[in-house]
C-alpha atoms as a PDB file:
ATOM      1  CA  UNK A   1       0.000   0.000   0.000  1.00  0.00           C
ATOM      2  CA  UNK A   2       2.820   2.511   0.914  1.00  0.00           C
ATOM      3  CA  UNK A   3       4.526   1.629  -2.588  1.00  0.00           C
ATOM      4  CA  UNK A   4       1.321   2.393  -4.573  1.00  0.00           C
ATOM      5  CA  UNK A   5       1.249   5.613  -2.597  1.00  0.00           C
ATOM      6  CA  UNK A   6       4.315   6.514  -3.262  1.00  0.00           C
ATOM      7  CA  UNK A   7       4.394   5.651  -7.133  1.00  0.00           C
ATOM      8  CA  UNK A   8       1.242   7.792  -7.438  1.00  0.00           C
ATOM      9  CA  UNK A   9       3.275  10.745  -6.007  1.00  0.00           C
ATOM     10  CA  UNK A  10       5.885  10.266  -8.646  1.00  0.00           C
ATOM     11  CA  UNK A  11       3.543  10.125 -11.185  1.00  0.00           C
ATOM     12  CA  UNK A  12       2.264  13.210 -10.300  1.00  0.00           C
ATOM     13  CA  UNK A  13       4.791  15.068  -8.940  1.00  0.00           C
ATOM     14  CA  UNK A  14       5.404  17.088 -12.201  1.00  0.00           C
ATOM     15  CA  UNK A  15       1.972  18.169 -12.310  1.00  0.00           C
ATOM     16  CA  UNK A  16       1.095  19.250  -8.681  1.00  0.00           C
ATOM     17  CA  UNK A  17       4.865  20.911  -8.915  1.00  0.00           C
ATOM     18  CA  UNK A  18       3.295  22.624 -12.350  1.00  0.00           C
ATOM     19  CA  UNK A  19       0.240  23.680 -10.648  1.00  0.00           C
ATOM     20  CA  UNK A  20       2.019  25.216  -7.702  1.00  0.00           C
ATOM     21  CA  UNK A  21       4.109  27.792 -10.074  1.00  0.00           C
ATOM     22  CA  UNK A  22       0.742  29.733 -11.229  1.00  0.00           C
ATOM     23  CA  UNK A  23      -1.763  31.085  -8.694  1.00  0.00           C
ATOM     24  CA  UNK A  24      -5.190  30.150  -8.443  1.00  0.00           C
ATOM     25  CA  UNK A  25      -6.422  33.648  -9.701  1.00  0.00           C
ATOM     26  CA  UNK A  26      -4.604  32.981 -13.004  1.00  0.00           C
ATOM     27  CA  UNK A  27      -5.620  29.413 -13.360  1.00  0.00           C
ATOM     28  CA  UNK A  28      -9.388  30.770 -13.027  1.00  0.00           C
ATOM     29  CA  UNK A  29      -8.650  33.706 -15.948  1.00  0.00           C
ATOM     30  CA  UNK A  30      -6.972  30.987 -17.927  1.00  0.00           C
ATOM     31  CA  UNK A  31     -10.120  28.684 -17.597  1.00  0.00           C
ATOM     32  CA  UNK A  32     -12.209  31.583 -18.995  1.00  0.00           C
ATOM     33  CA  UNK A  33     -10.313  31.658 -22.083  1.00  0.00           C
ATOM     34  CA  UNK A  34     -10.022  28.048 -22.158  1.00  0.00           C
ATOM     35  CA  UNK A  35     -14.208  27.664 -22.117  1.00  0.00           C
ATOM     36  CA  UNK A  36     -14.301  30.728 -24.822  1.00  0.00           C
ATOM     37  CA  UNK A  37     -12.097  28.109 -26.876  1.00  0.00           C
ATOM     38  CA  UNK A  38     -13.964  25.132 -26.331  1.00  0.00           C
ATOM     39  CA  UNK A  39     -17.135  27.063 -27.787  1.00  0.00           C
ATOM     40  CA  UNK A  40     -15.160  28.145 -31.177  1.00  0.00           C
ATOM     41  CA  UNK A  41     -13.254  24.618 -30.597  1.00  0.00           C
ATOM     42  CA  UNK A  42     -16.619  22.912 -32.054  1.00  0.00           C
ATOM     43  CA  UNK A  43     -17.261  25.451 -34.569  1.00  0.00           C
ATOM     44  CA  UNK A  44     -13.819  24.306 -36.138  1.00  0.00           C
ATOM     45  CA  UNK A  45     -14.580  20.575 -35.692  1.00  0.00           C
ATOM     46  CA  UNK A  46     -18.562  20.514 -36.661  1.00  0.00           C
ATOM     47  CA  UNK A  47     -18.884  23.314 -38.776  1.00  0.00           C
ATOM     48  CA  UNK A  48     -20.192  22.313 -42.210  1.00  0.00           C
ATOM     49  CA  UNK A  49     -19.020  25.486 -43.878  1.00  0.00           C
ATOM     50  CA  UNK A  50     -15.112  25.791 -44.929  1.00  0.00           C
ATOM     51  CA  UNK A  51     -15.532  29.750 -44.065  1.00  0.00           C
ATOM     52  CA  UNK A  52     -17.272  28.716 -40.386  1.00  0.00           C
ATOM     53  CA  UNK A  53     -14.492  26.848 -39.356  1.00  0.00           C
ATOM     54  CA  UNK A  54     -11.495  29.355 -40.755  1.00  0.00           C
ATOM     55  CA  UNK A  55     -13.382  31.758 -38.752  1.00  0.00           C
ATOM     56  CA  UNK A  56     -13.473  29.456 -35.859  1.00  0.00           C
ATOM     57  CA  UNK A  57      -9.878  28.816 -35.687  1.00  0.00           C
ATOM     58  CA  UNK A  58      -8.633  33.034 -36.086  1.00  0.00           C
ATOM     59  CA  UNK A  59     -10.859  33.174 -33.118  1.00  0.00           C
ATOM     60  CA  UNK A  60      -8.577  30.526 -31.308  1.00  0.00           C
ATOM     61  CA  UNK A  61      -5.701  32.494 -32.308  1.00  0.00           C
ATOM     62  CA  UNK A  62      -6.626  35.585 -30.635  1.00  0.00           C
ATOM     63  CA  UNK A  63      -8.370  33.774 -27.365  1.00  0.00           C
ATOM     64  CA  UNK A  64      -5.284  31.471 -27.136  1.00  0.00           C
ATOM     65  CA  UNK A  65      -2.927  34.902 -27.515  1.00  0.00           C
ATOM     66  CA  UNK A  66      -4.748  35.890 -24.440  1.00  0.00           C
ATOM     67  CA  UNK A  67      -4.721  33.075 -22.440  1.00  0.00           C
ATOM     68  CA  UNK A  68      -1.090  33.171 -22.586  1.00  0.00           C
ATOM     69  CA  UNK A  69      -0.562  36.337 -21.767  1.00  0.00           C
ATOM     70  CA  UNK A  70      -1.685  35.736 -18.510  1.00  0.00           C
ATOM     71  CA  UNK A  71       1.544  35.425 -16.323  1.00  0.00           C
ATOM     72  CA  UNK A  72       2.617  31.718 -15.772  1.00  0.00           C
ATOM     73  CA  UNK A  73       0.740  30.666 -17.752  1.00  0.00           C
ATOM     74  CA  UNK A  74       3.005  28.260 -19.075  1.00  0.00           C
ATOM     75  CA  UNK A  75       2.522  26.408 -16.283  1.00  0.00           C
ATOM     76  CA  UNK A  76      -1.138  25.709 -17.195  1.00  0.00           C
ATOM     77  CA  UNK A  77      -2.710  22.498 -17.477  1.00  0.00           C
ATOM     78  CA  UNK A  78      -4.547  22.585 -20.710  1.00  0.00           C
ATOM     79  CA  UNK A  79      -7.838  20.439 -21.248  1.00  0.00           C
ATOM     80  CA  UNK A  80      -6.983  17.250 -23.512  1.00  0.00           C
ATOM     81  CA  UNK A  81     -10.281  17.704 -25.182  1.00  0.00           C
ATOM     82  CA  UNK A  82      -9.438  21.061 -27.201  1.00  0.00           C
ATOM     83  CA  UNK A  83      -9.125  21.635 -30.740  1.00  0.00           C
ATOM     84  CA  UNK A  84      -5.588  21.177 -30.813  1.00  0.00           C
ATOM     85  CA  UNK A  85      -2.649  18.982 -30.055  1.00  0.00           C
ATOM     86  CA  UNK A  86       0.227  20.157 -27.626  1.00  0.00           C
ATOM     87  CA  UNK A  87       3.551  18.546 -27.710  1.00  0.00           C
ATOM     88  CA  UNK A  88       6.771  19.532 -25.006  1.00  0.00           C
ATOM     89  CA  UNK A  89      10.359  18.338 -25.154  1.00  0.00           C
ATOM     90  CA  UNK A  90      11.652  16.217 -22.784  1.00  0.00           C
ATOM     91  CA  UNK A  91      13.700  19.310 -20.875  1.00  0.00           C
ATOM     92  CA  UNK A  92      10.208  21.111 -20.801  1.00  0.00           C
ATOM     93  CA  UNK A  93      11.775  24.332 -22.611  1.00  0.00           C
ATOM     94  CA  UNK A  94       8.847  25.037 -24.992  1.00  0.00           C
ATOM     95  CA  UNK A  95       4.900  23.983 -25.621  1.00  0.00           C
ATOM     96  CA  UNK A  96       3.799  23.987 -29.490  1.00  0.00           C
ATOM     97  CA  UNK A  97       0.202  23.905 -30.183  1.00  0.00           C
ATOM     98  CA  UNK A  98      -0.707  22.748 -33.072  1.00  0.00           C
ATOM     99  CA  UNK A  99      -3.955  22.284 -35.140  1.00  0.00           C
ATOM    100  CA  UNK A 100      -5.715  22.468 -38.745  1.00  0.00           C
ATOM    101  CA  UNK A 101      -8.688  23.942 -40.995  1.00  0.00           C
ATOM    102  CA  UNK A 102      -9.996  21.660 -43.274  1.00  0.00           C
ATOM    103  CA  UNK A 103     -11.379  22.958 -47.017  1.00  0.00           C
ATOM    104  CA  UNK A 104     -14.168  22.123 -48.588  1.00  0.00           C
ATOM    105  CA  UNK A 105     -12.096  19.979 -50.946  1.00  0.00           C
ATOM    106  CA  UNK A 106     -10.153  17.992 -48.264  1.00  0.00           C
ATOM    107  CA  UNK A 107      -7.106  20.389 -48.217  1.00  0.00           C
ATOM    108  CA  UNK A 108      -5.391  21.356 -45.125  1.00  0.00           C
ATOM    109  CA  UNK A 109      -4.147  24.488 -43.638  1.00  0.00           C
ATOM    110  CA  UNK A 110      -2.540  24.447 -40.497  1.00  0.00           C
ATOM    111  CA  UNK A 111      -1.882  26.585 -37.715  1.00  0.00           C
ATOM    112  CA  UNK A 112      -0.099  26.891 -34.585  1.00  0.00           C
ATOM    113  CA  UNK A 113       2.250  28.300 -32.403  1.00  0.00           C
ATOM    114  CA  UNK A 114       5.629  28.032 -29.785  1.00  0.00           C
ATOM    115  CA  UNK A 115       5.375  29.003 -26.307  1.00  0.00           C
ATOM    116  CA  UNK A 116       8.389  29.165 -24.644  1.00  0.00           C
ATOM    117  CA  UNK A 117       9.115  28.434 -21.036  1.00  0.00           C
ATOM    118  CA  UNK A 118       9.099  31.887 -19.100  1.00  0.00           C
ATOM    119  CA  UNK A 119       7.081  33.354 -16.396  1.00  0.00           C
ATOM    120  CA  UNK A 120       5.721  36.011 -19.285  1.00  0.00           C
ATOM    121  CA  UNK A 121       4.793  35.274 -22.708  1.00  0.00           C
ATOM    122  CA  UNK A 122       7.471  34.725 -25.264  1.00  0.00           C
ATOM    123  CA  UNK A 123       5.926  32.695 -28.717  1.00  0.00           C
ATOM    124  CA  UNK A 124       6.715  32.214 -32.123  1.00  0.00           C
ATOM    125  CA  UNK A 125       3.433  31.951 -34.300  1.00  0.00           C
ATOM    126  CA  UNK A 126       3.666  29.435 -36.929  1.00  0.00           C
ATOM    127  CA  UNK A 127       2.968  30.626 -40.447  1.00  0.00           C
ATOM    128  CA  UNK A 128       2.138  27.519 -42.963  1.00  0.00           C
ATOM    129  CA  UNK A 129       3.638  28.100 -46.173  1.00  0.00           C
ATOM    130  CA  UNK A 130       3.770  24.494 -46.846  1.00  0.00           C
ATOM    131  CA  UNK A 131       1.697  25.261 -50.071  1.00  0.00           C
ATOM    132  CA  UNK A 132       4.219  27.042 -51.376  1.00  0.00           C
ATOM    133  CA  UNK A 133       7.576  25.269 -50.393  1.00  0.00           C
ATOM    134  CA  UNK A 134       9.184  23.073 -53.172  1.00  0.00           C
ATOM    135  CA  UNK A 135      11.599  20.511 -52.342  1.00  0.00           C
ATOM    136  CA  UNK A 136      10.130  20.053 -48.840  1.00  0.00           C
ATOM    137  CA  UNK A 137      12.511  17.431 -47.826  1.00  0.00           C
ATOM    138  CA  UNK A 138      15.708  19.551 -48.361  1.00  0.00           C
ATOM    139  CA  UNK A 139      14.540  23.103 -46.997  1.00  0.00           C
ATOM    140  CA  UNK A 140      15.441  24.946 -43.990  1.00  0.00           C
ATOM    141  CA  UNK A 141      12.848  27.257 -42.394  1.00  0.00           C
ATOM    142  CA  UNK A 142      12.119  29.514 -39.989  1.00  0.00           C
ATOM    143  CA  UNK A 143       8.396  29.964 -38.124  1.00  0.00           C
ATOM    144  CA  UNK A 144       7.124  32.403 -40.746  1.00  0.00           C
ATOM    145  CA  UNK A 145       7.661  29.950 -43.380  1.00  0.00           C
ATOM    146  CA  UNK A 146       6.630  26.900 -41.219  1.00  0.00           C
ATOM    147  CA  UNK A 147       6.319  23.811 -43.085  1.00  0.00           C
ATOM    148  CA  UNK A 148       2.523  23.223 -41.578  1.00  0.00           C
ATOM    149  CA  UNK A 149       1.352  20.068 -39.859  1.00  0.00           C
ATOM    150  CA  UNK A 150      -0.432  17.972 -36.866  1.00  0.00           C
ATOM    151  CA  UNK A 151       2.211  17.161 -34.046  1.00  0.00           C
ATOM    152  CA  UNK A 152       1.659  14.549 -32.413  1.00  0.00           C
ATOM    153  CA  UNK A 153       5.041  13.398 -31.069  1.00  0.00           C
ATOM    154  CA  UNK A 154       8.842  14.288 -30.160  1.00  0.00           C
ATOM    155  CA  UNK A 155      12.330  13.286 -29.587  1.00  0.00           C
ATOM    156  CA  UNK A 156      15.001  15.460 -28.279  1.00  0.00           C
ATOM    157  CA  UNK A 157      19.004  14.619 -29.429  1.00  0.00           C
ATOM    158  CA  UNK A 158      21.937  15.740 -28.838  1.00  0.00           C
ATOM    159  CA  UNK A 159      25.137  16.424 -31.314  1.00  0.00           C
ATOM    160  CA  UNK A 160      27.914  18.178 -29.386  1.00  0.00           C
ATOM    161  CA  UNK A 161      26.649  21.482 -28.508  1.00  0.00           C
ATOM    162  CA  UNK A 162      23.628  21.377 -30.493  1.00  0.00           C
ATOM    163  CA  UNK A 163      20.300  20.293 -29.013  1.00  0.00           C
ATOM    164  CA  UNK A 164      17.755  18.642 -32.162  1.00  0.00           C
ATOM    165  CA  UNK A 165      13.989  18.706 -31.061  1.00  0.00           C
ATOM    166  CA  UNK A 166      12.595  15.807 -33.417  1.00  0.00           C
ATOM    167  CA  UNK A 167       8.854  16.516 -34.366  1.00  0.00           C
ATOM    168  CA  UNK A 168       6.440  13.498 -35.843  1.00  0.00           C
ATOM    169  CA  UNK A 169       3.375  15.448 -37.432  1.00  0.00           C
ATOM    170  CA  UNK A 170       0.574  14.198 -39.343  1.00  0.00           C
ATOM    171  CA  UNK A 171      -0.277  15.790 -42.620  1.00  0.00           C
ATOM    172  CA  UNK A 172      -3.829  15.507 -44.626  1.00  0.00           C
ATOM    173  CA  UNK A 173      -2.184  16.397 -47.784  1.00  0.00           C
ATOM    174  CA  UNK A 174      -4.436  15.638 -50.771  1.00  0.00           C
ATOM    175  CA  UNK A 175      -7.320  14.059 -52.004  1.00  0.00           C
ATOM    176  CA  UNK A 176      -5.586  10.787 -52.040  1.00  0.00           C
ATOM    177  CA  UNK A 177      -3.358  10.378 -49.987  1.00  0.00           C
ATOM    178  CA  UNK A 178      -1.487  11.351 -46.832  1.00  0.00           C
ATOM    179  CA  UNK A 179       1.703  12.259 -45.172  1.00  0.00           C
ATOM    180  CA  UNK A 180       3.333  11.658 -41.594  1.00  0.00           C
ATOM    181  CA  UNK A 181       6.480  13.562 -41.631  1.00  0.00           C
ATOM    182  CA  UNK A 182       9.356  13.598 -39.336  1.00  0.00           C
ATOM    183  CA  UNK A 183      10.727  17.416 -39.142  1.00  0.00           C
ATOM    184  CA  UNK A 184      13.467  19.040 -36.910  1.00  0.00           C
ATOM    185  CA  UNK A 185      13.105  21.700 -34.521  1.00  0.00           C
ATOM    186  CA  UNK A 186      16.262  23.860 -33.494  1.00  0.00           C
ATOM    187  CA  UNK A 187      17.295  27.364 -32.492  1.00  0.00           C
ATOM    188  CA  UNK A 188      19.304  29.743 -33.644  1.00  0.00           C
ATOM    189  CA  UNK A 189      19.876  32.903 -31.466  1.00  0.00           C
ATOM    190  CA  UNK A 190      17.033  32.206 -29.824  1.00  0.00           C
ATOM    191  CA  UNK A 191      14.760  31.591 -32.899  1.00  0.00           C
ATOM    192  CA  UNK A 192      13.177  28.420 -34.359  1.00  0.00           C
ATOM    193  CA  UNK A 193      14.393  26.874 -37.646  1.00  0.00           C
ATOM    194  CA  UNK A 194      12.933  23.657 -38.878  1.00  0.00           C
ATOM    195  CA  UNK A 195      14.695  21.203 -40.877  1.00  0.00           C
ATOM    196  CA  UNK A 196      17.993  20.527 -40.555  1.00  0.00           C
ATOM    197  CA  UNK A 197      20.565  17.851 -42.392  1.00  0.00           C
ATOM    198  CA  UNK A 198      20.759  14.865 -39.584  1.00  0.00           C
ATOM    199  CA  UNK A 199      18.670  12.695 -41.315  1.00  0.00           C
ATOM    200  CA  UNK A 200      20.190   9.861 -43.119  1.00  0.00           C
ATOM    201  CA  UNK A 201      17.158   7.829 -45.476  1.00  0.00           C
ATOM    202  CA  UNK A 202      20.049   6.257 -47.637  1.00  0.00           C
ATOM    203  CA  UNK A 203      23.331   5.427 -47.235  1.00  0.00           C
ATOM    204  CA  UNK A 204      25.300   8.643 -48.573  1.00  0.00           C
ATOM    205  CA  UNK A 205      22.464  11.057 -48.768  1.00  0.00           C
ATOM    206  CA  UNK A 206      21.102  13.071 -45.959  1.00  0.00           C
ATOM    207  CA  UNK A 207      17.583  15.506 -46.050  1.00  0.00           C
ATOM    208  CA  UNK A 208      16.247  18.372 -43.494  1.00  0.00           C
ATOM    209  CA  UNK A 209      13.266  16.383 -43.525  1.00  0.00           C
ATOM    210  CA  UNK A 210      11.556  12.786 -44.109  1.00  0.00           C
ATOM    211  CA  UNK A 211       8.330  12.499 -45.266  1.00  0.00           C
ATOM    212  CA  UNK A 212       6.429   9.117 -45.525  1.00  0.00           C
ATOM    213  CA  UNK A 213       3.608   9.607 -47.669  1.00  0.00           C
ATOM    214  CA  UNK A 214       0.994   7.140 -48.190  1.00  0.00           C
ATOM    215  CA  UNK A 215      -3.056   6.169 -49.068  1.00  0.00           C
ATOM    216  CA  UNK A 216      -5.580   8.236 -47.598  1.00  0.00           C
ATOM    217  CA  UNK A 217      -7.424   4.949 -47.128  1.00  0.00           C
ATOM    218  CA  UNK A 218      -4.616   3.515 -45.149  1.00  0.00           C
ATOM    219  CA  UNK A 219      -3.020   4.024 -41.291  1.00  0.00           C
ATOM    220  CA  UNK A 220       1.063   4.149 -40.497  1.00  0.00           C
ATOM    221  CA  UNK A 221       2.661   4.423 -38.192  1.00  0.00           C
ATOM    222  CA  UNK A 222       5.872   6.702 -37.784  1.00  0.00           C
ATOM    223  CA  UNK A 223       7.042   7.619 -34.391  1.00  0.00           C
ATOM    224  CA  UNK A 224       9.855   6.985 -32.064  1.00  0.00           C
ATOM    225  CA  UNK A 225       9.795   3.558 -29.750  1.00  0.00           C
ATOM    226  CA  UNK A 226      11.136   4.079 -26.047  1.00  0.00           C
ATOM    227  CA  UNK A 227      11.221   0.038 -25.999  1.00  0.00           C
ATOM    228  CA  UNK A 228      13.188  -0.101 -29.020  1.00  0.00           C
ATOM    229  CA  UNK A 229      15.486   3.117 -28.446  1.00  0.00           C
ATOM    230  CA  UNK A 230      14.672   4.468 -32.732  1.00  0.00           C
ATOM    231  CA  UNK A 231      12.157   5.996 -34.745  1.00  0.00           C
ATOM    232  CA  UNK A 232      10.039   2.956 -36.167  1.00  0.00           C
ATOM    233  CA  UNK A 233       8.164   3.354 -38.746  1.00  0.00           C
ATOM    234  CA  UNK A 234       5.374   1.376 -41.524  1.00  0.00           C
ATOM    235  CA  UNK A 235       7.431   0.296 -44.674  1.00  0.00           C
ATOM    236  CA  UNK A 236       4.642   1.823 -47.455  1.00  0.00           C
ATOM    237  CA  UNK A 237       4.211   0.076 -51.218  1.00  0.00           C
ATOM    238  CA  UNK A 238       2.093   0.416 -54.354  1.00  0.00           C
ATOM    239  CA  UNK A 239      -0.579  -2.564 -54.139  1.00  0.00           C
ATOM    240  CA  UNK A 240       0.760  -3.207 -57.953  1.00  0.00           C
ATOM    241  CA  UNK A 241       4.243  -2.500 -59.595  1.00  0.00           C
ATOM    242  CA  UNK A 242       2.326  -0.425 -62.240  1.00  0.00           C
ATOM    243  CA  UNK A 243       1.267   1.963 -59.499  1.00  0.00           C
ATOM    244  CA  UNK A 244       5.228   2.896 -58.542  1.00  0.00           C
ATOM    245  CA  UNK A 245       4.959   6.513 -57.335  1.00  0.00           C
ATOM    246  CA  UNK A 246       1.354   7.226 -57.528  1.00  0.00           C
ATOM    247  CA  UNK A 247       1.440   7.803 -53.509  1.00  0.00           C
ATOM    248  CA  UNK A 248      -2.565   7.541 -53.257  1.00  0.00           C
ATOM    249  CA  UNK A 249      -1.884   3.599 -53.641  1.00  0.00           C
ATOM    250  CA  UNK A 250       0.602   3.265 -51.120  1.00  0.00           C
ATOM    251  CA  UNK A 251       0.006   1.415 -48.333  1.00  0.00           C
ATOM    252  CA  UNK A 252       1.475  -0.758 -45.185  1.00  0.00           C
ATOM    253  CA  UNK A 253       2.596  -3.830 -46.576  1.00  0.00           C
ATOM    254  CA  UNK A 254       3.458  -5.399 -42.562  1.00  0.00           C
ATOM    255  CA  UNK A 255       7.195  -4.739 -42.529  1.00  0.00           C
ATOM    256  CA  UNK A 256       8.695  -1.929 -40.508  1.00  0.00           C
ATOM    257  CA  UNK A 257      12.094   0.406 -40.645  1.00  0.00           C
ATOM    258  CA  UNK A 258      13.459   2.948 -39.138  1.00  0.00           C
ATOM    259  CA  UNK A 259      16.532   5.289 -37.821  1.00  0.00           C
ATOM    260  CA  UNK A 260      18.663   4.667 -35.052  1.00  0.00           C
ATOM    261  CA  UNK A 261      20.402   8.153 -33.643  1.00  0.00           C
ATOM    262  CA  UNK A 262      24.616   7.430 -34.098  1.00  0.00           C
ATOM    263  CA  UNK A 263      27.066   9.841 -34.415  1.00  0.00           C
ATOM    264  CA  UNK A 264      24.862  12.763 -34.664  1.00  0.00           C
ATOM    265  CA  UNK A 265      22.777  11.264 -37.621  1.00  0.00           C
ATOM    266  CA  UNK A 266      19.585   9.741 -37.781  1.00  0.00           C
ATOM    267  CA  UNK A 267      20.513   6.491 -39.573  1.00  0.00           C
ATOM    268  CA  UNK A 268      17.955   4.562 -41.704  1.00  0.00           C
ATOM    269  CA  UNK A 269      17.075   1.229 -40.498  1.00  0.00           C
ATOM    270  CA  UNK A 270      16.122  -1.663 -43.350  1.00  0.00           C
ATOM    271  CA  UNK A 271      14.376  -3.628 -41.303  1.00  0.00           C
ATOM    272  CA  UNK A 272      12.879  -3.972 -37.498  1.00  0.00           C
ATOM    273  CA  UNK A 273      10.770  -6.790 -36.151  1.00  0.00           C
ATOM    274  CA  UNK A 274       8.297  -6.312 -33.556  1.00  0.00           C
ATOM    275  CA  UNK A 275       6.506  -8.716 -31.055  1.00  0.00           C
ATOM    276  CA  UNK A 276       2.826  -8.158 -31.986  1.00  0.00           C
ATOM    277  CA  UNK A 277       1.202  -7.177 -28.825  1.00  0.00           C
ATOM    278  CA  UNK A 278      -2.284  -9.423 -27.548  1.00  0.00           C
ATOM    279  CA  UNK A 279      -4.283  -6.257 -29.237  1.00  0.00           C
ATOM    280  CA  UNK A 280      -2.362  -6.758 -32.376  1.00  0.00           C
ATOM    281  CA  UNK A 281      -0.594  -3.827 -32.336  1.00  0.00           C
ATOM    282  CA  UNK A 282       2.975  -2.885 -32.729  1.00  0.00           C
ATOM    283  CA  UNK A 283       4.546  -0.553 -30.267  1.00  0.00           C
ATOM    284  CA  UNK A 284       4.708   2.910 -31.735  1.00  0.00           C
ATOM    285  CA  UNK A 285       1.224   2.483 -33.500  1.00  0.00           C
ATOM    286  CA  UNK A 286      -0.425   5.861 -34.302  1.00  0.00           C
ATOM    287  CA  UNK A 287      -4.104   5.099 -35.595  1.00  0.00           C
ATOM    288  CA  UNK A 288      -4.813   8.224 -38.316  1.00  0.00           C
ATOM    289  CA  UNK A 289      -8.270   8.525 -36.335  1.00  0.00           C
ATOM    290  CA  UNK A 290      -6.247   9.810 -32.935  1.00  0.00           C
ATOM    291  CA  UNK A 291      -4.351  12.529 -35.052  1.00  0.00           C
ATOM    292  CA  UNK A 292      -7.281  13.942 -37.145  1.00  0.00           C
ATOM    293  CA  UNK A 293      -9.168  16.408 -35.363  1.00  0.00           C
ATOM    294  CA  UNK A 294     -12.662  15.701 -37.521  1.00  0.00           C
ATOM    295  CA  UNK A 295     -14.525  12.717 -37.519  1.00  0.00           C
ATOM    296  CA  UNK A 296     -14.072  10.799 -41.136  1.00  0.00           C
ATOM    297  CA  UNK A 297     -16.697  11.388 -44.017  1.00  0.00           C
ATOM    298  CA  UNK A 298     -19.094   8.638 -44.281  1.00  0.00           C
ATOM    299  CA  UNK A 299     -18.465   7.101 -47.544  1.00  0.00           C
END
């Protein structure tokens, strides 16, 4: 009994710590804001008009500004059930918020921004531009050219001096298919760049970026396993040779691959076998219904 009570105080340890940095007055204020964005929180999810729900989510933009003006409120303990995802480092240095818009035609845009760890506010918005950035895997950005998606996940690594904050975000892409991609968050003078050339996908050739893009009909996974100490991810394929590079035929063909962090690279994988668990699932599964924030047409 006095090791279960104990354990539970670990477990929560971080948060009642959390809790104790911002006073009860500016948890209340926060809450207001929090309720106001809950209320244009189902606009963007339910709305049935594309307009409605870009409305919706400027409207989270300037609530959210608010709510984190208020002083610590870093140190807030956001609701799980908002519009958004929110994903923190390992050395609890930054927050980033994340969500999306949907178009009438199934496009995405995406919004978000970084919230830095400080008693007052100090953010970087997050501008998408991903609809206009060629060569996606090979760029370098910064957070006005943001290269826009769903974060679900992060890894932080370390090469000498230089501290790599690896981000796994979803991406609705197109029509047809979809993308999980595998970006890099770093900082330069105290500013956020994304991408940045520790990724190794072949042997010899090295990208800012890896994207893993694949059947809108279809789940992968991509995501790094704790158990397994590398990013582990669904090996995609055309259901016919014929269908090489036409990505909305791609799917999960049961073998897995990944990169293992030496020498300051992320090094591709070939192959990793997993255990199946009793559910059937591997490890670092990420079902594509737990990263969209809309429920799925009915087809």
């Amino acid at each position: 009994m006095k090791f279960s009570v104990l354990l539970l105080l670990l477990l929560f340890a971080p948060v009642l710590h959390a809790q104790s940095l911002i006073t009860p007055e500016e948890t209340q204020k926060i809450k207001v804001y929090e309720d106001t964005i809950r209320m244009y929180g189902d606009s963007l999810i339910n709305s049935q008009t594309e307009n409605n729900r870009t409305i919706a989510s400027y409207r989270i933009i300037r609530i959210l500004t608010k709510a984190l003006k208020v002083p610590h409120s870093y140190y807030y303990n956001w609701d799980t059930t908002l519009p958004w995802k929110i994903v923190s480092p390992e050395d609890g240095s930054f927050h980033i918020f994340s969500w999306y818009v949907r178009s009438d035609i199934e496009a995405y845009k995406y919004f978000g921004t970084i919230q830095m760890k400080a008693d007052t506010l100090k953010m970087f918005p997050l501008i998408d531009y991903s609809d206009f950035t060629e060569n996606a895997e090979n760029v370098m950005v910064d957070n006005d050219n943001w290269y826009g998606s769903l974060y679900y996940g992060i890894k932080t690594v370390k090469a000498g001096k230089n501290t790599y904050y690896t981000l796994f975000g979803w991406d609705g892409y197109n029509l047809t298919s979809n993308r999980k991609i595998m970006d890099v968050l770093w900082f330069k003078n105290g500013k956020p760049r994304f991408g940045a050339p520790i990724i190794q996908p072949d042997k010899g050739k090295t990208v800012n970026r890896f994207i893993l893009e694949f059947s809108d009909e279809a789940s992968a996974s991509l995501n790094y396993s704790e158990s397994d100490k590398k990013i582990v991810y669904d090996h995609v394929a055309p259901a016919d040779n014929a269908l090489e590079g036409f990505y909305g035929n791609y799917v999960p063909d049961g073998t897995y691959e990944g990169f293992e962090w030496k020498k300051g690279k992320w090094k591709h994988v070939d192959e990793i076998a997993y255990e199946k668990r009793k559910e059937g699932d591997v490890p670092n599964k990420q079902e594509k219904k737990s990263l969209e924030l809309y429920k799925p047409k009915t087809k």
